[in-house]
PDB file of N, CA and C in Angstrom:
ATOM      1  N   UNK A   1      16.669  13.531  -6.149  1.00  0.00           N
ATOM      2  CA  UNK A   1      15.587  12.600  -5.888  1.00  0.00           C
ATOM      3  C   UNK A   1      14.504  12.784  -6.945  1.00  0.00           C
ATOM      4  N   UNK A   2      13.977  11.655  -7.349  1.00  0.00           N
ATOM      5  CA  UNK A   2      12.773  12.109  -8.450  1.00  0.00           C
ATOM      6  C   UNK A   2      11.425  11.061  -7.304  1.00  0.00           C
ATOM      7  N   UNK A   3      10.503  12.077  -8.275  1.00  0.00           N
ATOM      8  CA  UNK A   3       8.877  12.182  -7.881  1.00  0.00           C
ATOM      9  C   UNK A   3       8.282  10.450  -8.206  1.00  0.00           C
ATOM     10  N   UNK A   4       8.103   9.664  -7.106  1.00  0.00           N
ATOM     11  CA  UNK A   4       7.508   8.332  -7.915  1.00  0.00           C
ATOM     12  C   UNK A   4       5.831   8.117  -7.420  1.00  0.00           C
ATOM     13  N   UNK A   5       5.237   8.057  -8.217  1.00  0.00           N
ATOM     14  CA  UNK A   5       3.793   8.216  -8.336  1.00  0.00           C
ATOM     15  C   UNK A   5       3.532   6.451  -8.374  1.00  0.00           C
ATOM     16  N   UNK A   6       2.860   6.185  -7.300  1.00  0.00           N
ATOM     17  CA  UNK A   6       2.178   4.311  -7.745  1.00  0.00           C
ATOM     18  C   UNK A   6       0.505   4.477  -6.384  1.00  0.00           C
ATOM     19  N   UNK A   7       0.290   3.492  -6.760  1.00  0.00           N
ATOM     20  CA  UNK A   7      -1.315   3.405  -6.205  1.00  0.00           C
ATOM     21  C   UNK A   7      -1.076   2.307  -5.180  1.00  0.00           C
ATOM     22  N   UNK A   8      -0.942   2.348  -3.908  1.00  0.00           N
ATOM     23  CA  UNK A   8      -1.390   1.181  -2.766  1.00  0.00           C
ATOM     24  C   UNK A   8      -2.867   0.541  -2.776  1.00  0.00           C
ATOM     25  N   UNK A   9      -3.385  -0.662  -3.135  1.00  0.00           N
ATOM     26  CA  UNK A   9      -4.404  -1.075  -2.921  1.00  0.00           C
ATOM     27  C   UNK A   9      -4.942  -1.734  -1.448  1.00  0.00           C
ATOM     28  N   UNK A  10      -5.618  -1.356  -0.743  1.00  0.00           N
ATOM     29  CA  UNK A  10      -5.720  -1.948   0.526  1.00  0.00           C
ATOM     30  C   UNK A  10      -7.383  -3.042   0.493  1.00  0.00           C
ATOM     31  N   UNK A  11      -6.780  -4.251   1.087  1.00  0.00           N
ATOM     32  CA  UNK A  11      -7.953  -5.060   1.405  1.00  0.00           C
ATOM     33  C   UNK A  11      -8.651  -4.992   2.865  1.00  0.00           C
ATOM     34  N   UNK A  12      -9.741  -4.782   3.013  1.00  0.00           N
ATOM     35  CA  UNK A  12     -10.230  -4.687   4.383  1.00  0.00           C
ATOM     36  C   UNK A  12     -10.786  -3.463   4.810  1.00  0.00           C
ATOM     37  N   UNK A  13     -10.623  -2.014   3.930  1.00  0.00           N
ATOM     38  CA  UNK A  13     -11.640  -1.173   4.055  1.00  0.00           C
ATOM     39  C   UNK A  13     -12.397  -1.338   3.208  1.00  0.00           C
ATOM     40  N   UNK A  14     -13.424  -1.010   2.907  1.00  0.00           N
ATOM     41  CA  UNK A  14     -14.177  -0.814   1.869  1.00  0.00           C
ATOM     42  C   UNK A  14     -14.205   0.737   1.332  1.00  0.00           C
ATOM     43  N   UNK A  15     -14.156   1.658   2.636  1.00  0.00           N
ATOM     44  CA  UNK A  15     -14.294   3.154   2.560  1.00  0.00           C
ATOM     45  C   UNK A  15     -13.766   3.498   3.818  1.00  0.00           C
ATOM     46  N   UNK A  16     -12.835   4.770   3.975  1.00  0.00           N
ATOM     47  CA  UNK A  16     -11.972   5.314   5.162  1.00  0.00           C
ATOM     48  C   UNK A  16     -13.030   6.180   5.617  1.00  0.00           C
ATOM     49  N   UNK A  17     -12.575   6.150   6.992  1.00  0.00           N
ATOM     50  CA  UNK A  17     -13.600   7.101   7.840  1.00  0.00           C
ATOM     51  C   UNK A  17     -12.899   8.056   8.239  1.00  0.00           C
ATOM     52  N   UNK A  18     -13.382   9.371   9.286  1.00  0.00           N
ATOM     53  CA  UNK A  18     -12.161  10.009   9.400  1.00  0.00           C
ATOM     54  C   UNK A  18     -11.674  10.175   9.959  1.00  0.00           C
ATOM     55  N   UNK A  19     -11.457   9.193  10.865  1.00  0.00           N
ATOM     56  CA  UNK A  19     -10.190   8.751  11.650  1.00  0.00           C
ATOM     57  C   UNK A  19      -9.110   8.078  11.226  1.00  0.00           C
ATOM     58  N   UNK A  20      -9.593   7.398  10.435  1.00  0.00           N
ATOM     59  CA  UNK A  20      -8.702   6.520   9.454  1.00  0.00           C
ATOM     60  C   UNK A  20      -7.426   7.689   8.413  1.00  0.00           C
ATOM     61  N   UNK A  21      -8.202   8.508   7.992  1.00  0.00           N
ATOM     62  CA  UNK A  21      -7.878   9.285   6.892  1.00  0.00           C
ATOM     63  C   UNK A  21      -6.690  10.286   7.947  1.00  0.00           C
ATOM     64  N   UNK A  22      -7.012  10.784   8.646  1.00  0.00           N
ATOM     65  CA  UNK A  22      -6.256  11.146   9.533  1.00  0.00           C
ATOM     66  C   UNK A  22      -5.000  10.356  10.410  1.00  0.00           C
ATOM     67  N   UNK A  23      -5.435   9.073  11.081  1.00  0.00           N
ATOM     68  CA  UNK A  23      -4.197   8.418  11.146  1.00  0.00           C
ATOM     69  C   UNK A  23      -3.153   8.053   9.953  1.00  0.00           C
ATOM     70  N   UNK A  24      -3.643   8.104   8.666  1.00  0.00           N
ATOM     71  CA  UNK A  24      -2.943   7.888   7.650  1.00  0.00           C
ATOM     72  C   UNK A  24      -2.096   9.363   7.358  1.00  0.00           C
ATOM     73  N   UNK A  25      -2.692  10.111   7.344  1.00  0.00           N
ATOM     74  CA  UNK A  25      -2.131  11.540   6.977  1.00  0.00           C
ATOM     75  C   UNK A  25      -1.142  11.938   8.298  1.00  0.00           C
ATOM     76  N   UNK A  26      -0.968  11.607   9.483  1.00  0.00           N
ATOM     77  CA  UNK A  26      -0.445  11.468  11.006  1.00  0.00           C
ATOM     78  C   UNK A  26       0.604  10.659  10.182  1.00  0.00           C
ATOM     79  N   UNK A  27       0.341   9.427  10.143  1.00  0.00           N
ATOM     80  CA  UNK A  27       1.289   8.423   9.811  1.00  0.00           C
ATOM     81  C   UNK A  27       2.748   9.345   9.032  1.00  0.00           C
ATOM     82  N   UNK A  28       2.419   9.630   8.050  1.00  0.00           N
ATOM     83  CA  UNK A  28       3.652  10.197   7.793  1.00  0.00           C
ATOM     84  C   UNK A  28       3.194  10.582   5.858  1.00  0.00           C
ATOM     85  N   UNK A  29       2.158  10.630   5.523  1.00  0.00           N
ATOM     86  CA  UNK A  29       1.494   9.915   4.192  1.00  0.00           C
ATOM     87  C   UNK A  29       0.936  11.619   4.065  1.00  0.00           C
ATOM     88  N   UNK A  30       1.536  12.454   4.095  1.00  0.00           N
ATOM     89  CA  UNK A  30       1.294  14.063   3.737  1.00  0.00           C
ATOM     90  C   UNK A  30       1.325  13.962   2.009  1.00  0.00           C
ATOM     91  N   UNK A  31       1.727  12.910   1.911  1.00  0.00           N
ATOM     92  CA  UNK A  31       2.033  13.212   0.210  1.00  0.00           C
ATOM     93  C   UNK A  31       1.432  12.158  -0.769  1.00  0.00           C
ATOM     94  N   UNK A  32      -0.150  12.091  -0.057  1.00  0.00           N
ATOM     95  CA  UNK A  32      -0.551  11.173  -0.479  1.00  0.00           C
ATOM     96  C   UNK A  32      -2.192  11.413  -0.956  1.00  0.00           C
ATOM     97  N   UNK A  33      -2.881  11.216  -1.656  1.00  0.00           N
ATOM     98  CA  UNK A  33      -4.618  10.985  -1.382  1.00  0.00           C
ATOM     99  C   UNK A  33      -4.823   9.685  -1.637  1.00  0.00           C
ATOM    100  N   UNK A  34      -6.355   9.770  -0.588  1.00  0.00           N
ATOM    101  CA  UNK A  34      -6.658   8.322   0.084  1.00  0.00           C
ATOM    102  C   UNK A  34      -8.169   8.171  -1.093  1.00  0.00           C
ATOM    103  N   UNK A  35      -8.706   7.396  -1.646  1.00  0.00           N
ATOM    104  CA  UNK A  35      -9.921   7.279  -2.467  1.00  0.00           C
ATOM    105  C   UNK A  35     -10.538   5.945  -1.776  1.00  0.00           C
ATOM    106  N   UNK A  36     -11.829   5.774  -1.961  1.00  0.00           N
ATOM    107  CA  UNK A  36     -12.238   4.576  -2.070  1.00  0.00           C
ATOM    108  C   UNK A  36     -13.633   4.665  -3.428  1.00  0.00           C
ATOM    109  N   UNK A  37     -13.581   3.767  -3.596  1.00  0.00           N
ATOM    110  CA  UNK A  37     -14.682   2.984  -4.933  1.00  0.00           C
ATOM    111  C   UNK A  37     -15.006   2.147  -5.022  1.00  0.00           C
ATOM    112  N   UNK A  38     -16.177   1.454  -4.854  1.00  0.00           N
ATOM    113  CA  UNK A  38     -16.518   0.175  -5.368  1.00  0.00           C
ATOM    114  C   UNK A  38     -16.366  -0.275  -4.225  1.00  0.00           C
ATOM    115  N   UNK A  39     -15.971  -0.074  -2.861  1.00  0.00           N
ATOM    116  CA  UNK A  39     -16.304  -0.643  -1.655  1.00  0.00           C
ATOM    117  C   UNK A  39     -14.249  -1.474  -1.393  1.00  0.00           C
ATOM    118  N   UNK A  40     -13.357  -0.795  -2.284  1.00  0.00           N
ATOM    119  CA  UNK A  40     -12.024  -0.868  -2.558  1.00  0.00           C
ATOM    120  C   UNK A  40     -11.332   0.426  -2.358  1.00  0.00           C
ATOM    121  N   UNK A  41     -10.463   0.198  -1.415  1.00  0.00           N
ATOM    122  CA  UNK A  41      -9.885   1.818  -0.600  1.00  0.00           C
ATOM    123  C   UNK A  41      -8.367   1.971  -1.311  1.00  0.00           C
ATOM    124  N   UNK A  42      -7.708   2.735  -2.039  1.00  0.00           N
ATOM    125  CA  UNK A  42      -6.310   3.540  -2.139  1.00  0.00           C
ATOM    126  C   UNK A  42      -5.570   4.185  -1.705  1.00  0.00           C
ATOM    127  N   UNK A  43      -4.641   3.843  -1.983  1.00  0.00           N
ATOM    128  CA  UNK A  43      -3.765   5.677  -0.633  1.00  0.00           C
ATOM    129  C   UNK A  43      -2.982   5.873  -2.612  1.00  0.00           C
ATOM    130  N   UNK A  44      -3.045   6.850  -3.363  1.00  0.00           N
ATOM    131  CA  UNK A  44      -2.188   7.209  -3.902  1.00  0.00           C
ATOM    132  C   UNK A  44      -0.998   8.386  -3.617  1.00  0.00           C
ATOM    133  N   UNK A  45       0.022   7.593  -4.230  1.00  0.00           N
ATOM    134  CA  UNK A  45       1.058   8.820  -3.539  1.00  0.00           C
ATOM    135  C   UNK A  45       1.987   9.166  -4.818  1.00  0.00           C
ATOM    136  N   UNK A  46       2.576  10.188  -4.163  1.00  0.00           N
ATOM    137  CA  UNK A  46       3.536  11.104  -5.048  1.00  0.00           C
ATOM    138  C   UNK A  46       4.811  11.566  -4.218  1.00  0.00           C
ATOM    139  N   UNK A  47       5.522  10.077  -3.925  1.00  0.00           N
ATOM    140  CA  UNK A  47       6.765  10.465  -2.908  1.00  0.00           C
ATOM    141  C   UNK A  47       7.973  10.483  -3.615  1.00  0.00           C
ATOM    142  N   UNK A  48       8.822  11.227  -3.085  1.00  0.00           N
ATOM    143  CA  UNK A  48      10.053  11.710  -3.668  1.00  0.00           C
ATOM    144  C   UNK A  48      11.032  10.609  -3.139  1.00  0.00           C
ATOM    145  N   UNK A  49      12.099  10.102  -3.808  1.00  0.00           N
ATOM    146  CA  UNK A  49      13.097   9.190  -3.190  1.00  0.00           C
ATOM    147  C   UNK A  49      14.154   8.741  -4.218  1.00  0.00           C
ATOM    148  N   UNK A  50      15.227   7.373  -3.416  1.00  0.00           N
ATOM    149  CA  UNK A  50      16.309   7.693  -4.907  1.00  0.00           C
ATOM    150  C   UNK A  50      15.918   6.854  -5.652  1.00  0.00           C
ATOM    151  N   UNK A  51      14.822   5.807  -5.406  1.00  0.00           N
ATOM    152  CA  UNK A  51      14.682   4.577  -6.356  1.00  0.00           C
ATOM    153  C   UNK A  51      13.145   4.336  -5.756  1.00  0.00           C
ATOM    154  N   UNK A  52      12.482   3.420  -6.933  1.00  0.00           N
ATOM    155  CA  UNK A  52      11.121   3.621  -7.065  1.00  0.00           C
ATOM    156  C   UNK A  52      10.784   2.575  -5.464  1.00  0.00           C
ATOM    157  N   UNK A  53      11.989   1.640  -5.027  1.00  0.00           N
ATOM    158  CA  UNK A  53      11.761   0.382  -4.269  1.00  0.00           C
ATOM    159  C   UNK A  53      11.898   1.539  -2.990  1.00  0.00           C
ATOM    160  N   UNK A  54      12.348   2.126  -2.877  1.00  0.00           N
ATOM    161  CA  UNK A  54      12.930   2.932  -1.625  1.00  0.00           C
ATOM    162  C   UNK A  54      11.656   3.791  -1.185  1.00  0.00           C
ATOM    163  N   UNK A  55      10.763   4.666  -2.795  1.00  0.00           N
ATOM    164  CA  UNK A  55       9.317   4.592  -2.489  1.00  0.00           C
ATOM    165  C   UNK A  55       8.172   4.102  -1.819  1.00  0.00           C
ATOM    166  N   UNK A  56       8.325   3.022  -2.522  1.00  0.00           N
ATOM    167  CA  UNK A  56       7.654   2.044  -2.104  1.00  0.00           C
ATOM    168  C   UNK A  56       7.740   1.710  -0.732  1.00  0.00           C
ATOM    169  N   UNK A  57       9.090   1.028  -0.311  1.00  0.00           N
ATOM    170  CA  UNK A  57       8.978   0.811   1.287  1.00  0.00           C
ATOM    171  C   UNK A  57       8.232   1.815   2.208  1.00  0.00           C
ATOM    172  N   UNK A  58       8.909   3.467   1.693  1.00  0.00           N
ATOM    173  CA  UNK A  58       8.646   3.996   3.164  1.00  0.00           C
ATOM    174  C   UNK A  58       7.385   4.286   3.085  1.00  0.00           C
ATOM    175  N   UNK A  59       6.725   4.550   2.111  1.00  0.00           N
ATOM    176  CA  UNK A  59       5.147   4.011   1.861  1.00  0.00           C
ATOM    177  C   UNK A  59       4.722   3.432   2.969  1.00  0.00           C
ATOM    178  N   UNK A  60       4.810   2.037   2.342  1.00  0.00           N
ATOM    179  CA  UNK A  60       4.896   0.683   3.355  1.00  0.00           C
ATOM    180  C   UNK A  60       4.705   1.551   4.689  1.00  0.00           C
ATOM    181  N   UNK A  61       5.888   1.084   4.839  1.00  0.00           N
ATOM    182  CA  UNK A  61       6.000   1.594   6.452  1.00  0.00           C
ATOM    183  C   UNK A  61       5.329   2.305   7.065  1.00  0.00           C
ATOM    184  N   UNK A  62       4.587   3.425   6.333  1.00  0.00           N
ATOM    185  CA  UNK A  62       4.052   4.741   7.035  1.00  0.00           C
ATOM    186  C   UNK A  62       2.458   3.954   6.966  1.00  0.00           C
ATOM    187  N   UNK A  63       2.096   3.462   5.926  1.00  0.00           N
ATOM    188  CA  UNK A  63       0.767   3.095   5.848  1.00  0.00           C
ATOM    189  C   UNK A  63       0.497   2.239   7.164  1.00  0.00           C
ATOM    190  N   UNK A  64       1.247   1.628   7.055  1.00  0.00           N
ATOM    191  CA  UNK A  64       1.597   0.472   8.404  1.00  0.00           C
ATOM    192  C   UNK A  64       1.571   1.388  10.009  1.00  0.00           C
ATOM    193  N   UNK A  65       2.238   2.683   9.843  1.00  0.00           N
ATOM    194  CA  UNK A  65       2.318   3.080  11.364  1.00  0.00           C
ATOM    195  C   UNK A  65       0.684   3.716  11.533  1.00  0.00           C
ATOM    196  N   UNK A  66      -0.069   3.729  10.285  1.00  0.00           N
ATOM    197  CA  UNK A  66      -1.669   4.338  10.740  1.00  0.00           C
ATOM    198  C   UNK A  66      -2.580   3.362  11.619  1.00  0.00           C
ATOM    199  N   UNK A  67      -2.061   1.815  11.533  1.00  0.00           N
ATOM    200  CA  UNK A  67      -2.573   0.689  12.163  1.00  0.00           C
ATOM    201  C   UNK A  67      -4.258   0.856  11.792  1.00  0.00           C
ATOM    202  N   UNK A  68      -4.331   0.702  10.127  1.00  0.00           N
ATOM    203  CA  UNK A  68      -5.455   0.572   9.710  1.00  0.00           C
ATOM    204  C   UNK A  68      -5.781  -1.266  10.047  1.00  0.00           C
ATOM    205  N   UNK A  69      -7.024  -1.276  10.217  1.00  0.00           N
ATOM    206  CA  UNK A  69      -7.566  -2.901   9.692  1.00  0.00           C
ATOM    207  C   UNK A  69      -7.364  -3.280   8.002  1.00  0.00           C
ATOM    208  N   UNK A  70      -6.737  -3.307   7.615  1.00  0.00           N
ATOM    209  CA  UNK A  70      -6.478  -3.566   6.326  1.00  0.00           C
ATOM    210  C   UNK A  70      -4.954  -4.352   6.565  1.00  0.00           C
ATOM    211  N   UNK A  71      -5.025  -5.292   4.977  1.00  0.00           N
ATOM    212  CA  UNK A  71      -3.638  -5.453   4.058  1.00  0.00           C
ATOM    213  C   UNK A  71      -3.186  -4.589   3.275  1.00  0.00           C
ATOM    214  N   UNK A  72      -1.936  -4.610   2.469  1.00  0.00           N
ATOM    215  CA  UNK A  72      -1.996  -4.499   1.319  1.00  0.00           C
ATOM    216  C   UNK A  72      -1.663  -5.529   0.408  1.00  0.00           C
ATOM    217  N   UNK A  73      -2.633  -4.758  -0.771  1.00  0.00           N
ATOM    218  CA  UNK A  73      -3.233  -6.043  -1.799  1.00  0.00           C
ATOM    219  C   UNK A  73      -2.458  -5.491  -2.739  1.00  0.00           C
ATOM    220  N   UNK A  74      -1.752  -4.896  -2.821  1.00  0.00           N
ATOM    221  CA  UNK A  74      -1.253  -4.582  -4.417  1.00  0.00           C
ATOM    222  C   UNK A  74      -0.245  -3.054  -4.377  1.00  0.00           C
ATOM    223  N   UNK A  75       0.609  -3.173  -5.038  1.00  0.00           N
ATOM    224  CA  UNK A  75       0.575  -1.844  -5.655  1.00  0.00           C
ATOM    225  C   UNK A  75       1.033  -1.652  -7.252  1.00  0.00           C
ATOM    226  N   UNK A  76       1.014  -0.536  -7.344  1.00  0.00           N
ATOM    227  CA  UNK A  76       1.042   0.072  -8.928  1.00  0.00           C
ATOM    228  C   UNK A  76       1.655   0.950  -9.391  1.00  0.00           C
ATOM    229  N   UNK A  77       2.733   1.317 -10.272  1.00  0.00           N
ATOM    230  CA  UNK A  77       3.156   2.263 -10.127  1.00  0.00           C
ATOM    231  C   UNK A  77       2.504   3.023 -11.586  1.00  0.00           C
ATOM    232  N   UNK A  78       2.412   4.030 -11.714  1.00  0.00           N
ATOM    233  CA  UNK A  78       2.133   5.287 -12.963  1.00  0.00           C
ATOM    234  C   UNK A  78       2.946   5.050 -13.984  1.00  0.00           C
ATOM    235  N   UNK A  79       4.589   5.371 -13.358  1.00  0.00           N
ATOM    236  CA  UNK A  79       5.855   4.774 -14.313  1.00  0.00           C
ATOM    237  C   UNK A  79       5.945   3.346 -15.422  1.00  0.00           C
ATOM    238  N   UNK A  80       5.460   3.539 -16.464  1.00  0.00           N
ATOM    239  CA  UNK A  80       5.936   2.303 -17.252  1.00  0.00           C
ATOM    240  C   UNK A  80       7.327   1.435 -16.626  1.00  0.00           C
ATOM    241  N   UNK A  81       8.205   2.396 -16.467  1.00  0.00           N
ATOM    242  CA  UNK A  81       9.502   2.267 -16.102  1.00  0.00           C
ATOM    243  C   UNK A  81       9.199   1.835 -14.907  1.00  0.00           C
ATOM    244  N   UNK A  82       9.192   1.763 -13.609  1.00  0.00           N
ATOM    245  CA  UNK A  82       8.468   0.965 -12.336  1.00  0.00           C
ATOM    246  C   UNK A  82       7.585  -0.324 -12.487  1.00  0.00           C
ATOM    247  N   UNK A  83       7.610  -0.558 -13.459  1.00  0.00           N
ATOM    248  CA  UNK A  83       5.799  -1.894 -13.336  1.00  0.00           C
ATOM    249  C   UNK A  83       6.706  -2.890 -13.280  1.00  0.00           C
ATOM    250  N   UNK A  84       8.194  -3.427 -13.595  1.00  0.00           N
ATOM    251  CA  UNK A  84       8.540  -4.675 -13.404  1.00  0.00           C
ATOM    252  C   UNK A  84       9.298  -4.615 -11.985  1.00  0.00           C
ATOM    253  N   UNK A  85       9.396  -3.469 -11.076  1.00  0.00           N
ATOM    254  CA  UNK A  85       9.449  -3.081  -9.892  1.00  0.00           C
ATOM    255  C   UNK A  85       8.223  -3.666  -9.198  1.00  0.00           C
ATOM    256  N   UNK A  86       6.909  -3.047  -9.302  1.00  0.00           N
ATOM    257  CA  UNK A  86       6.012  -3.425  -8.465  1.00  0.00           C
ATOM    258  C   UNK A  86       5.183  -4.892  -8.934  1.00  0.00           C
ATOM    259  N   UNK A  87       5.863  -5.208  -9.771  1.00  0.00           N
ATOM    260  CA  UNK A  87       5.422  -6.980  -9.877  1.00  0.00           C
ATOM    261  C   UNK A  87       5.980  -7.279  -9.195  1.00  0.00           C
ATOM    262  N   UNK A  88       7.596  -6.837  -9.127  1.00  0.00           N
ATOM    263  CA  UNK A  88       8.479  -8.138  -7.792  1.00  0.00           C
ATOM    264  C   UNK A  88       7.590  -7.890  -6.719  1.00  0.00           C
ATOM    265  N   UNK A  89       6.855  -6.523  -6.267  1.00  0.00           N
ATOM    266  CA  UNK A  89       6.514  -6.694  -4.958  1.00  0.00           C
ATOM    267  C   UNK A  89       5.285  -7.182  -4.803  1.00  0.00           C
ATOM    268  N   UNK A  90       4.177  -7.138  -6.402  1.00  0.00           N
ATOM    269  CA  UNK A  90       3.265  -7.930  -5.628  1.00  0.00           C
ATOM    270  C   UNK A  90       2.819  -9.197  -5.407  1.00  0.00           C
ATOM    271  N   UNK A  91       4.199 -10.038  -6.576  1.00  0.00           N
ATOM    272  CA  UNK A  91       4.499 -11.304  -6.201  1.00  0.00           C
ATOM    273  C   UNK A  91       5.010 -11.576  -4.786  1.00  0.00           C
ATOM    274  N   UNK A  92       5.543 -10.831  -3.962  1.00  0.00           N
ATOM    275  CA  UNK A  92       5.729 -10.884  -2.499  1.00  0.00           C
ATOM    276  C   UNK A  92       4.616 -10.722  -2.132  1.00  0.00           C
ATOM    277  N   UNK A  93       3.947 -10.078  -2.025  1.00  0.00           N
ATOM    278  CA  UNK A  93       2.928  -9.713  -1.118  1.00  0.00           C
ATOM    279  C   UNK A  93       1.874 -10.877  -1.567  1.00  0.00           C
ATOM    280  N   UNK A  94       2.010 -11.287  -2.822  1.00  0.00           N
ATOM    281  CA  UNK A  94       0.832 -12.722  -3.015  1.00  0.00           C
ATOM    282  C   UNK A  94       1.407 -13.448  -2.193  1.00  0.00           C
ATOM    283  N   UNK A  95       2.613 -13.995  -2.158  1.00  0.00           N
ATOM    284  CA  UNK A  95       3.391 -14.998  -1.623  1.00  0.00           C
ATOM    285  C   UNK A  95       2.695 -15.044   0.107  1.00  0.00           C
ATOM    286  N   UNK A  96       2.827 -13.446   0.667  1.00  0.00           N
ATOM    287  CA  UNK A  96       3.151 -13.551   1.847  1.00  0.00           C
ATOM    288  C   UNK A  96       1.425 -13.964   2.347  1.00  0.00           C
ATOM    289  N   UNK A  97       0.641 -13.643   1.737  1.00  0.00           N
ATOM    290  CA  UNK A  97      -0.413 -13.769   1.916  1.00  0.00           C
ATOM    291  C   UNK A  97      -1.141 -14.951   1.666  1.00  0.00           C
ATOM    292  N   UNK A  98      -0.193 -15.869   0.635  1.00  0.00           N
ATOM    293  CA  UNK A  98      -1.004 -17.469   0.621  1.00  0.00           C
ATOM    294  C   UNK A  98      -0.158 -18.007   1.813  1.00  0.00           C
ATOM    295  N   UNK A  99       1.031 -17.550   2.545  1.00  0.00           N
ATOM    296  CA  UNK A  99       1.744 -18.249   3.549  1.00  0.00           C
ATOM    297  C   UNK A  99       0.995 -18.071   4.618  1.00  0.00           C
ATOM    298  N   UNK A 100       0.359 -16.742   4.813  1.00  0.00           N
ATOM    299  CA  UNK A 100      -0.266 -16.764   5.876  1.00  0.00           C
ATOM    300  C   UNK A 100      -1.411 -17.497   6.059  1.00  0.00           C
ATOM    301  N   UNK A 101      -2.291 -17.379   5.214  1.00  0.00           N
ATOM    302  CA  UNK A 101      -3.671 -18.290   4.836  1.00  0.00           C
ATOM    303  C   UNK A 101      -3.488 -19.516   5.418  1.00  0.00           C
ATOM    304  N   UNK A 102      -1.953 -20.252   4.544  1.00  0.00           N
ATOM    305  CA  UNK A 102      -1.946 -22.030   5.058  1.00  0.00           C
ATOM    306  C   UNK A 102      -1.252 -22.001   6.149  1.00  0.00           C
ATOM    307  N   UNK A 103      -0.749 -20.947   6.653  1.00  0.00           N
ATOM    308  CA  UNK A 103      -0.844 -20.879   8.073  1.00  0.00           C
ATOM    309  C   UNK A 103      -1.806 -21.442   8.921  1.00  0.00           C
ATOM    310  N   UNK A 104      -2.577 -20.437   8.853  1.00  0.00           N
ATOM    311  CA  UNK A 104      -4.086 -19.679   9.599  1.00  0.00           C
ATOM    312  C   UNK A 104      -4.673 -21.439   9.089  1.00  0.00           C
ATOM    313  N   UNK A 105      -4.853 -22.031   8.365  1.00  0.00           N
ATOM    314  CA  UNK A 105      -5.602 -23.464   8.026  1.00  0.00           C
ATOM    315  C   UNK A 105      -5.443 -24.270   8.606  1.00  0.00           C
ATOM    316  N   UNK A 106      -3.566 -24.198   8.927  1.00  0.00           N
ATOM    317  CA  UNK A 106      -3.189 -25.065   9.833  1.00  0.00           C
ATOM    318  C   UNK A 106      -3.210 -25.665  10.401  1.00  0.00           C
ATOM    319  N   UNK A 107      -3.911 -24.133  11.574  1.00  0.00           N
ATOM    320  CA  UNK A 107      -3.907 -23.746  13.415  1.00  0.00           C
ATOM    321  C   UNK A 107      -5.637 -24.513  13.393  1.00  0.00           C
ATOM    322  N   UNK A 108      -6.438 -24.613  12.513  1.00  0.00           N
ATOM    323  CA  UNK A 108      -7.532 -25.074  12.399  1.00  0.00           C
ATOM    324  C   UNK A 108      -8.163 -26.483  12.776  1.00  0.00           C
TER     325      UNK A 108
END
């Protein structure tokens, strides 16, 4: 397994509190630090797995079981070798997020 290093961007904290920081670290995210700046919150991680996408998910997933108020807005990977990896995903995650929007306009 190799070490894949990328940056989760989350929309909707501005700054973790510490409950937050703790349900994240609970979650399953031991291998991770959480930053915020500029009123823009991170979880960076350094997870081990067989492929950078396989990273990525269980990421995902774990960030997801902290049941923060947040999205995610992005991610990033460190790896030159990963960046046409985390474009596919954050062209998904744009995608999923203008679907939801003209959703949400809809119902209006």
């Amino acid at each position: 397994m190799k070490c894949h290093e990328f940056k989760v961007t989350l929309d909707g904290i501005p700054e973790f509190s510490d409950d937050e920081i703790e349900r994240v670290y609970e979650a399953g995210c031991e291998d991770a630090t959480l930053l915020s700046r500029d009123g823009v919150s991170f979880v960076m991680f350094d997870r081990e797995a067989d492929s950078f996408l396989a990273a990525v998910s269980s990421a995902v997933r774990d960030v997801g079981r902290a049941r923060l108020a947040a999205r995610i807005a992005r991610i990033d990977a460190d790896d030159p070798a990963d960046q046409p990896s985390a474009a596919a995903i954050n062209a998904i995650l744009e995608a999923a997020t203008e679907m939801a929007c003209s959703t949400t306009a809809g119902r209006q």
